[in-house]
Protein backbone atom coordinates (compact mmCIF):
# COMPACT_ATOMS: atom_id res chain seq x y z
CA UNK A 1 168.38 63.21 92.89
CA UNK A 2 168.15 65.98 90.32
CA UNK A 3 167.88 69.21 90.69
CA UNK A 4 164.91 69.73 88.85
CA UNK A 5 161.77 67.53 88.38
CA UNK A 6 159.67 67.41 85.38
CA UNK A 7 156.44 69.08 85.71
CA UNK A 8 153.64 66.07 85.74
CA UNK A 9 150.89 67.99 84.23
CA UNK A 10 149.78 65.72 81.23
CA UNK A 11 146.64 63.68 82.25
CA UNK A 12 147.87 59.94 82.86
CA UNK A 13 144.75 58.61 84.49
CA UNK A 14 141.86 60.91 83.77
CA UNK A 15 139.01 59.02 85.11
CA UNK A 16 140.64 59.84 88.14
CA UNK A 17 139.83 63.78 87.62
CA UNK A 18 136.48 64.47 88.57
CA UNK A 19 135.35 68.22 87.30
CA UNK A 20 133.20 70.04 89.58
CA UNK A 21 133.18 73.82 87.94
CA UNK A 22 134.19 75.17 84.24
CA UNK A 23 135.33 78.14 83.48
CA UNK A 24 136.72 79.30 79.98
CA UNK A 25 138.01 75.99 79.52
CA UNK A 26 139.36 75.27 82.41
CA UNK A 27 137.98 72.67 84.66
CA UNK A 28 138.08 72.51 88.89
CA UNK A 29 138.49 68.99 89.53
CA UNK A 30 138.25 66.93 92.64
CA UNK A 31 141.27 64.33 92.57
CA UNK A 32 140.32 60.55 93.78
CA UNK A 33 142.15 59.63 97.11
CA UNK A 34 144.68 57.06 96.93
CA UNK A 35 144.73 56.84 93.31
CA UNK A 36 147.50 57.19 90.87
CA UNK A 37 145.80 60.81 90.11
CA UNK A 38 146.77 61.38 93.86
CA UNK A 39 149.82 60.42 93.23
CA UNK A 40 150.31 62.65 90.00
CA UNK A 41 148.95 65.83 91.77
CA UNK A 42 151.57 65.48 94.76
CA UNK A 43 153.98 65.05 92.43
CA UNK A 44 152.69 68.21 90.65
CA UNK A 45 153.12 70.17 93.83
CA UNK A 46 156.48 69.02 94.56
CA UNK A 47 157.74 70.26 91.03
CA UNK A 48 156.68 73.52 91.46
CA UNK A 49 157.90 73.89 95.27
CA UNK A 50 161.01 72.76 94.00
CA UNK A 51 160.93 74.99 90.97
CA UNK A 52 160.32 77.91 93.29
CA UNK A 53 162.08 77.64 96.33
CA UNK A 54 164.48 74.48 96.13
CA UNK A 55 162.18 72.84 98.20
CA UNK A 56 162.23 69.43 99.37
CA UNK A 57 159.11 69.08 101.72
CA UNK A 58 157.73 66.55 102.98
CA UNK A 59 153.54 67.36 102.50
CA UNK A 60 150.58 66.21 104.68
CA UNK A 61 148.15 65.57 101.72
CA UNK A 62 144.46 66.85 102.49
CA UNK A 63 142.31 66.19 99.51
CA UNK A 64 143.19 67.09 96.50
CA UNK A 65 141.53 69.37 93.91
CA UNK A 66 143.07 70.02 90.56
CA UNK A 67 143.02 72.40 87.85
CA UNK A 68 143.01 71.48 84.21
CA UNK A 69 143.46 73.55 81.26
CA UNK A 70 141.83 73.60 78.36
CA UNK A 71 144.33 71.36 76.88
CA UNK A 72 143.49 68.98 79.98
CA UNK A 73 146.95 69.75 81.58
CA UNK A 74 147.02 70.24 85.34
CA UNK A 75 147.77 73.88 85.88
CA UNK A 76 147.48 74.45 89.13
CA UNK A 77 146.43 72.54 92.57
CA UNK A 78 145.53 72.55 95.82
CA UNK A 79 144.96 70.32 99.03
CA UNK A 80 141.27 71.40 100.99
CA UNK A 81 141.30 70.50 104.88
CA UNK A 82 138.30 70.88 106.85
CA UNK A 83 138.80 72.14 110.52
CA UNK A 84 136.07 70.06 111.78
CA UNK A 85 137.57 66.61 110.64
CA UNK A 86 141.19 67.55 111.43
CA UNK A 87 143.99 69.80 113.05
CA UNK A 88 145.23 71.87 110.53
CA UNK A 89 148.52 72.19 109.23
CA UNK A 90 148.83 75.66 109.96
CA UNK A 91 147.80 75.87 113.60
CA UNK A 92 151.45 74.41 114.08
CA UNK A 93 152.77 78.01 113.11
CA UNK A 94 149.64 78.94 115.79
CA UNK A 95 149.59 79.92 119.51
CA UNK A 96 145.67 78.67 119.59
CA UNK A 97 143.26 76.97 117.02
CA UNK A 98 142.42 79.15 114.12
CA UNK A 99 138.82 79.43 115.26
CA UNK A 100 140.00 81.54 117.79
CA UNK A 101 141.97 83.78 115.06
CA UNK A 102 139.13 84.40 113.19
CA UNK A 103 137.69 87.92 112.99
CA UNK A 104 133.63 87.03 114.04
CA UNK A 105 134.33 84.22 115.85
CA UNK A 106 132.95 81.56 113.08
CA UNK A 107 132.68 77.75 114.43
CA UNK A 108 135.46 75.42 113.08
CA UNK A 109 132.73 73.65 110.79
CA UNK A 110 133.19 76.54 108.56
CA UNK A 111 136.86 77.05 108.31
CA UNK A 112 138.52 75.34 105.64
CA UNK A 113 142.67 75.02 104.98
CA UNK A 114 144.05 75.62 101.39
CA UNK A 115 147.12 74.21 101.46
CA UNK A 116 149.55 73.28 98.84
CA UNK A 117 148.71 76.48 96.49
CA UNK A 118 150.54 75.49 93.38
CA UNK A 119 150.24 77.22 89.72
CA UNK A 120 152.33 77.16 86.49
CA UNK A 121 150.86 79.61 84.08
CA UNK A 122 150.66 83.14 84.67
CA UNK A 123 147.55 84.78 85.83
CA UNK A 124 146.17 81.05 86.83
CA UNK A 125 144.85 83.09 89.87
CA UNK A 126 141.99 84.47 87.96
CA UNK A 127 140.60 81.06 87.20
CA UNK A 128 141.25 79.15 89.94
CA UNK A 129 140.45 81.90 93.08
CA UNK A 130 136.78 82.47 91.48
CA UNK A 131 136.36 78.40 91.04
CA UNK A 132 137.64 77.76 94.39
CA UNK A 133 135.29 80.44 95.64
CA UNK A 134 131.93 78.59 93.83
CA UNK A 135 133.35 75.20 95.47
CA UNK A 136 133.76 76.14 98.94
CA UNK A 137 130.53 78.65 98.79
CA UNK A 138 128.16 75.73 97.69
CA UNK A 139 129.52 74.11 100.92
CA UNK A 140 128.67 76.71 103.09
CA UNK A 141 132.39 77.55 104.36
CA UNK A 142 132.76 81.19 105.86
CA UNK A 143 136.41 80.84 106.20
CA UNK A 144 139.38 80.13 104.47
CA UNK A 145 142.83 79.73 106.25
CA UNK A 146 146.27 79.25 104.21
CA UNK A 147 150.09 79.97 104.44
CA UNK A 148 151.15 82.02 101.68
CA UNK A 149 154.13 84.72 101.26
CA UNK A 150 153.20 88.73 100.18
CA UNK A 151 152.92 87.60 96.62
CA UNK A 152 150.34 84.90 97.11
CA UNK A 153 148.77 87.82 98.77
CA UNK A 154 148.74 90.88 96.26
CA UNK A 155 147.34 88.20 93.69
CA UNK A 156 143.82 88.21 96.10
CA UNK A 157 144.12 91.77 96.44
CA UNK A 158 144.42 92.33 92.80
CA UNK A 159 141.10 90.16 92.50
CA UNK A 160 139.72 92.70 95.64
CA UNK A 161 139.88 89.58 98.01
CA UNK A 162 140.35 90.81 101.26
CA UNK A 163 142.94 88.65 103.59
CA UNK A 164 143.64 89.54 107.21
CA UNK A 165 147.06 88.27 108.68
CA UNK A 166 146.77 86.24 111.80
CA UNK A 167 150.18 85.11 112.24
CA UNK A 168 153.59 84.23 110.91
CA UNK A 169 154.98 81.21 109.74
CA UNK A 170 157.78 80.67 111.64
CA UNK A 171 159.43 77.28 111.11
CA UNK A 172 160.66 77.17 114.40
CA UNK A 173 157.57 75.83 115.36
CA UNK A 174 157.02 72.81 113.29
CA UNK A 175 157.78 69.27 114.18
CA UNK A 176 160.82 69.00 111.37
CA UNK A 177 161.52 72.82 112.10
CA UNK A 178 160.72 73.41 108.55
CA UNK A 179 163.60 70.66 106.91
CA UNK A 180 163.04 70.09 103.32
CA UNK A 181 161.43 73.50 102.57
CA UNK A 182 164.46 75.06 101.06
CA UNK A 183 164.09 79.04 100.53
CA UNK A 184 160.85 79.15 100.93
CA UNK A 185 160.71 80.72 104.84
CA UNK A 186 163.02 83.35 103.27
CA UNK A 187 160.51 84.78 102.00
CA UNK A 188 158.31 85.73 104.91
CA UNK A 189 155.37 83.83 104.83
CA UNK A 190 152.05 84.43 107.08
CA UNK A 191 148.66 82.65 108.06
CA UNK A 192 146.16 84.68 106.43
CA UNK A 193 142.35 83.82 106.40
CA UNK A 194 140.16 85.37 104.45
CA UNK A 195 135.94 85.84 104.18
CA UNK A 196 134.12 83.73 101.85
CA UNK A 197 131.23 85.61 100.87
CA UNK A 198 132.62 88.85 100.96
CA UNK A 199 135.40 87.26 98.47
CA UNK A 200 132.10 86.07 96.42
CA UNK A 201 130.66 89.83 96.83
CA UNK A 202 134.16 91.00 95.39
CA UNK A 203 134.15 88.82 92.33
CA UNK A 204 130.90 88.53 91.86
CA UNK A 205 131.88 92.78 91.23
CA UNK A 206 134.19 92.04 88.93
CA UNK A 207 132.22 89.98 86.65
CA UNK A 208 134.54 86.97 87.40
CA UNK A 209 131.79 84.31 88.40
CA UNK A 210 129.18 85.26 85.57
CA UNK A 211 130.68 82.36 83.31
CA UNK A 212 131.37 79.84 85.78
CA UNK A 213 129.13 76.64 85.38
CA UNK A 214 128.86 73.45 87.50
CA UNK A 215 129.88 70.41 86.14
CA UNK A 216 127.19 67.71 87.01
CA UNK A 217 127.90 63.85 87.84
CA UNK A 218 126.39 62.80 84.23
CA UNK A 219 128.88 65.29 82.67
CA UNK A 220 126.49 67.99 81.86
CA UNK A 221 126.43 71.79 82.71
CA UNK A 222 124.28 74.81 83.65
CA UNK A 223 125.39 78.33 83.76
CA UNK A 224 125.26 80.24 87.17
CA UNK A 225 123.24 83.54 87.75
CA UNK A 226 126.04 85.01 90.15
């Protein structure tokens, strides 16, 4: 197999895509289970964990959401998990479920997992943290948990996201002890959760969700008031 995999990021099956948020262009799209979209996304994330740390993994695919550039490319994706429907993939690196890690005690039916955190372009953080923030906000989530090195880190504290640190990852404690991820556990990485409306309070600060508009079903828009 080569060493390198070409990045799948043109659009093959765009009915497939279905945009939730805009936001200068870009579009947050959910991502059609068991479709060849699917299929394209993982594919996606594989590229760039291979890109970045050698990595091999083998991923549990929650559902998919996608982001598209202006040019329609995908840019950058992500896999949501809801901790009411399913053990999360981090609570393997955990000594207890992740409600009990959370800070005010919030019920599992507000916890979500981002998993999967893939980008290309630089500074895709600023388009896709305040669009992820929207989605999971209009569906009342309090929580978000992920895995995510120092640098995944400073790019929410940049964006004044606060995350709190609940753990490491230690691949010890996985099933495949972490085979197939390559360099990636050299580089230290931690479950972090982090607040969802005080992450909305933060960007909402900024001026970072004052453009953002909702895609609806019929394919029209409306502006937000955040």
């Amino acid at each position: 197999m080569p060493d390198t995999l070409p990045h799948p990021d043109r659009l093959s099956w765009p009915e497939d895509f279905r945009p939730e948020l805009s936001l200068a262009g870009r579009s947050l799209c959910s991502v059609s289970p068991d479709s060849p979209a699917e299929e394209q996304v993982v594919r996606f994330i594989q590229s760039r964990f291979l890109d970045a740390y050698g990595a091999r993994p083998r991923l549990r695919i929650a559902s998919l959401m996608a982001l598209l550039s202006p040019e329609n490319r995908v840019s950058a994706a992500v896999g949501v998990r809801c901790a009411a429907e399913e053990r999360l993939f981090l609570e393997d690196y955990l000594d207890g479920p992740i409600e009990s890690a959370i800070p005010d005690g919030s019920a599992r039916s507000s916890i979500i997992e981002v998993a999967h955190l893939a980008g290309v372009e630089p500074g895709v953080s600023r388009f896709l943290f305040p669009l992820l923030t929207i989605w999971l906000a209009d569906r009342d989530v309090q929580w978000i948990a992920f895995t995510g090195t120092s640098h995944l880190r400073n790019s929410f504290d940049r964006m004044g996201i606060r995350t709190e640190i609940v753990g490491n990852a230690d691949p010890a404690r996985l099933p495949d002890k972490g085979r197939g991820w390559g360099r990636y556990y050299q580089h230290s990485p931690m479950v972090m959760v982090a607040h969802v409306p005080s992450g909305h309070d933060a960007l909402t600060r900024l001026g970072l969700l004052r453009h953002i508009h909702r895609v609806p079903a019929a394919g029209g828009r409306y502006e937000l008031t955040a």
